[in-house]
Protein backbone atom coordinates (compact mmCIF):
# COMPACT_ATOMS: atom_id res chain seq x y z
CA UNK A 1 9.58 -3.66 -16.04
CA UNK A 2 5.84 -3.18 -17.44
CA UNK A 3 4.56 -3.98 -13.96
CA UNK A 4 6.63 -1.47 -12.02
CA UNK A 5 5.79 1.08 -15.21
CA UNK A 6 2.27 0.68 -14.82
CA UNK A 7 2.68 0.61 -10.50
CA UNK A 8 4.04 4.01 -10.84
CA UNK A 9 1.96 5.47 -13.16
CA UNK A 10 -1.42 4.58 -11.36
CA UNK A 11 0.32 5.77 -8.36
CA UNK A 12 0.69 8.88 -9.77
CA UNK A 13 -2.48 8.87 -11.21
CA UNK A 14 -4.14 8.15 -7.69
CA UNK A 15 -2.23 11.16 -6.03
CA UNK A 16 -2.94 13.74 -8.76
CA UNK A 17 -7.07 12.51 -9.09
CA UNK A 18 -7.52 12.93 -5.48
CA UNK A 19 -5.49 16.48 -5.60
CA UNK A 20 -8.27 17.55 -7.21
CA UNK A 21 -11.30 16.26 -5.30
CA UNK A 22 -11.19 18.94 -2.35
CA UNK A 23 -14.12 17.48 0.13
CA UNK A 24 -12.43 13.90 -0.53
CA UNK A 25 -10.93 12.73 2.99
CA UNK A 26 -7.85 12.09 1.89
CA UNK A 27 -6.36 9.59 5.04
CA UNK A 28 -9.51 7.67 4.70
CA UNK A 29 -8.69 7.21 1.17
CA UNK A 30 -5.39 6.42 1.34
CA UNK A 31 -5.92 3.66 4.59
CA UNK A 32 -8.57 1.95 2.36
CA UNK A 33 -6.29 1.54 -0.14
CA UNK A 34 -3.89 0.20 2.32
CA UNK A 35 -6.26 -2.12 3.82
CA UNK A 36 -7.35 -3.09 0.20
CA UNK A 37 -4.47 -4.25 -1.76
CA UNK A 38 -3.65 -6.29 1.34
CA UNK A 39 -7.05 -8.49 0.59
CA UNK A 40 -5.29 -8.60 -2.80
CA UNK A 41 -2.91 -11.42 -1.89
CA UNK A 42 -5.93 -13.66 -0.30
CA UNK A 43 -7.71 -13.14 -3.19
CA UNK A 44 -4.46 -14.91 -5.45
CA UNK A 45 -3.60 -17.46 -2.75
CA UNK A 46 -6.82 -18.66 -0.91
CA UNK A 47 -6.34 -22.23 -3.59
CA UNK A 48 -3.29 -22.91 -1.39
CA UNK A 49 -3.50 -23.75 2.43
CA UNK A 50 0.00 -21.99 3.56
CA UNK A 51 -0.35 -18.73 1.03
CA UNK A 52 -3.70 -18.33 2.11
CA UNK A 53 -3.09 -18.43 5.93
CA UNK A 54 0.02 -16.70 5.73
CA UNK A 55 -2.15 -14.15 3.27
CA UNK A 56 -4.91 -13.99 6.25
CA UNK A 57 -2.22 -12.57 8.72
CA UNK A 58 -0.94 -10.23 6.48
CA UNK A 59 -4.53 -8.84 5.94
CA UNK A 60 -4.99 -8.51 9.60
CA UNK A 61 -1.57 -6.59 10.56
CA UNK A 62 -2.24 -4.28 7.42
CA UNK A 63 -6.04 -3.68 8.78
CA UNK A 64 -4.98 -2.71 12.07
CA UNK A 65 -1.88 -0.74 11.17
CA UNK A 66 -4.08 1.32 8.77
CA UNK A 67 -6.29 1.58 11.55
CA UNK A 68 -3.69 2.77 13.94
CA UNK A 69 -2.45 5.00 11.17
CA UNK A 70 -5.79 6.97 10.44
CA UNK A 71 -6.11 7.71 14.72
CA UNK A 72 -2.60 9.22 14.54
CA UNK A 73 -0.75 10.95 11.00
CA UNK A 74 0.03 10.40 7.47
CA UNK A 75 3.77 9.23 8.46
CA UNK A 76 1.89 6.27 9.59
CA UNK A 77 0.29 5.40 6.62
CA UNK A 78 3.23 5.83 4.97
CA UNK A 79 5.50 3.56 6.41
CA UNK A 80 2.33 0.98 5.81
CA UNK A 81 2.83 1.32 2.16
CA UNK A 82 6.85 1.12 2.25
CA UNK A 83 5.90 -2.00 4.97
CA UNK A 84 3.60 -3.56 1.99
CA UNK A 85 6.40 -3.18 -0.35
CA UNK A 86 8.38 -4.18 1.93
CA UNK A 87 5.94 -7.77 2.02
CA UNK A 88 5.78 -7.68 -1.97
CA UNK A 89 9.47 -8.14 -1.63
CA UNK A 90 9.55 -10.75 0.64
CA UNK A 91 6.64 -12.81 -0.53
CA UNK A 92 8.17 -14.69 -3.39
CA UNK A 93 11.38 -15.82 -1.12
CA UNK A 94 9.01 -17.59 1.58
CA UNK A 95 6.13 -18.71 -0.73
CA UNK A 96 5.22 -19.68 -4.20
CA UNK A 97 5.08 -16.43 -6.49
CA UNK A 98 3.57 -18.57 -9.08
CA UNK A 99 -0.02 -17.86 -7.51
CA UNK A 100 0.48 -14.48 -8.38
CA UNK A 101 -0.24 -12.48 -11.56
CA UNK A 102 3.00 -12.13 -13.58
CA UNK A 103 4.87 -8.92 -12.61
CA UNK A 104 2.53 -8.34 -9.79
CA UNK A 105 5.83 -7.88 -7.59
CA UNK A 106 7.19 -5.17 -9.64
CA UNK A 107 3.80 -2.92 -9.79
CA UNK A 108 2.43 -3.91 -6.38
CA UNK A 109 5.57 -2.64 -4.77
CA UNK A 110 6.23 0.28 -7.10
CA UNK A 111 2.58 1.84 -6.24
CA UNK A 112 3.29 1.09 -2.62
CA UNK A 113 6.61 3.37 -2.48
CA UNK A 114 5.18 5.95 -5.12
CA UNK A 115 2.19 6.52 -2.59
CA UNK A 116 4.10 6.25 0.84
CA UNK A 117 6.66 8.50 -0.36
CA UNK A 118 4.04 10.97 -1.29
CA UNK A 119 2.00 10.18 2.34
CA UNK A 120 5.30 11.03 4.30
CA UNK A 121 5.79 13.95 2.28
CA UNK A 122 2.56 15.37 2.70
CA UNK A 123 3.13 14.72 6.86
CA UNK A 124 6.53 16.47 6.88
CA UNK A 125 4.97 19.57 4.60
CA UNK A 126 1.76 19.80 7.15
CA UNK A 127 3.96 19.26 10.22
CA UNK A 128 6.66 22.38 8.45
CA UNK A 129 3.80 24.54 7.84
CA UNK A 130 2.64 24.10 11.00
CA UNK A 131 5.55 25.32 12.90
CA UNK A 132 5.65 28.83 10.93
């Protein structure tokens, strides 16, 4: 429960510091971030052939989806995070959690739904405001 605490707090902490940075391009940001915390899981797993390769992979779909994402909208991005949380989930059923930090599950995919919720939601707000 600490890990998810902490996931959503940083989250939150991530959305509201960059709120305040105005010349800050903010889908640059976020697809680093993205791109980042996929490196994450080659970082923990590189000690074990399988993790590590499978690790690899993820890095490179992650890359390119964040790339795709910043040449078309937010909603994109989004649905990268919710697709990383999506991987957090998934990861301990198909390899060995135990290379892992403990509750790195629980904050990995709580950040990853705080921010995409808040990417989608800034998308559907810009794309609204747009049509008045």
């Amino acid at each position: 429960m600490t890990g998810a605490i902490i996931g959503i707090s940083l989250g939150l902490l991530i959305i509201l510091s960059t709120a305040f940075i105005k010349s800050l391009d903010k889908p640059t940001f976020y697809g680093l971030i993205l791109s980042g915390i996929a490196f994450l899981y080659v970082g923990f797993t590189w000690t074990d052939l399988t993790a590590g390769v499978t690790s690899g992979l993820q890095v490179i779909f992650f890359v390119l989806f964040t790339y795709y994402g910043l040449k078309t909208n937010l909603y994109v991005l989004g649905i990268g995070y919710f697709l990383h949380g999506l991987w957090d989930m998934a990861y301990p059923y198909f390899l060995s959690s135990s290379l892992l930090p403990p509750q790195y599950d629980a904050f990995c995919i709580s950040i990853d739904f705080v921010m995409g919720f808040y990417l989608v939601a800034v998308q559907y707000r810009l794309r609204n405001k747009l049509r008045l």
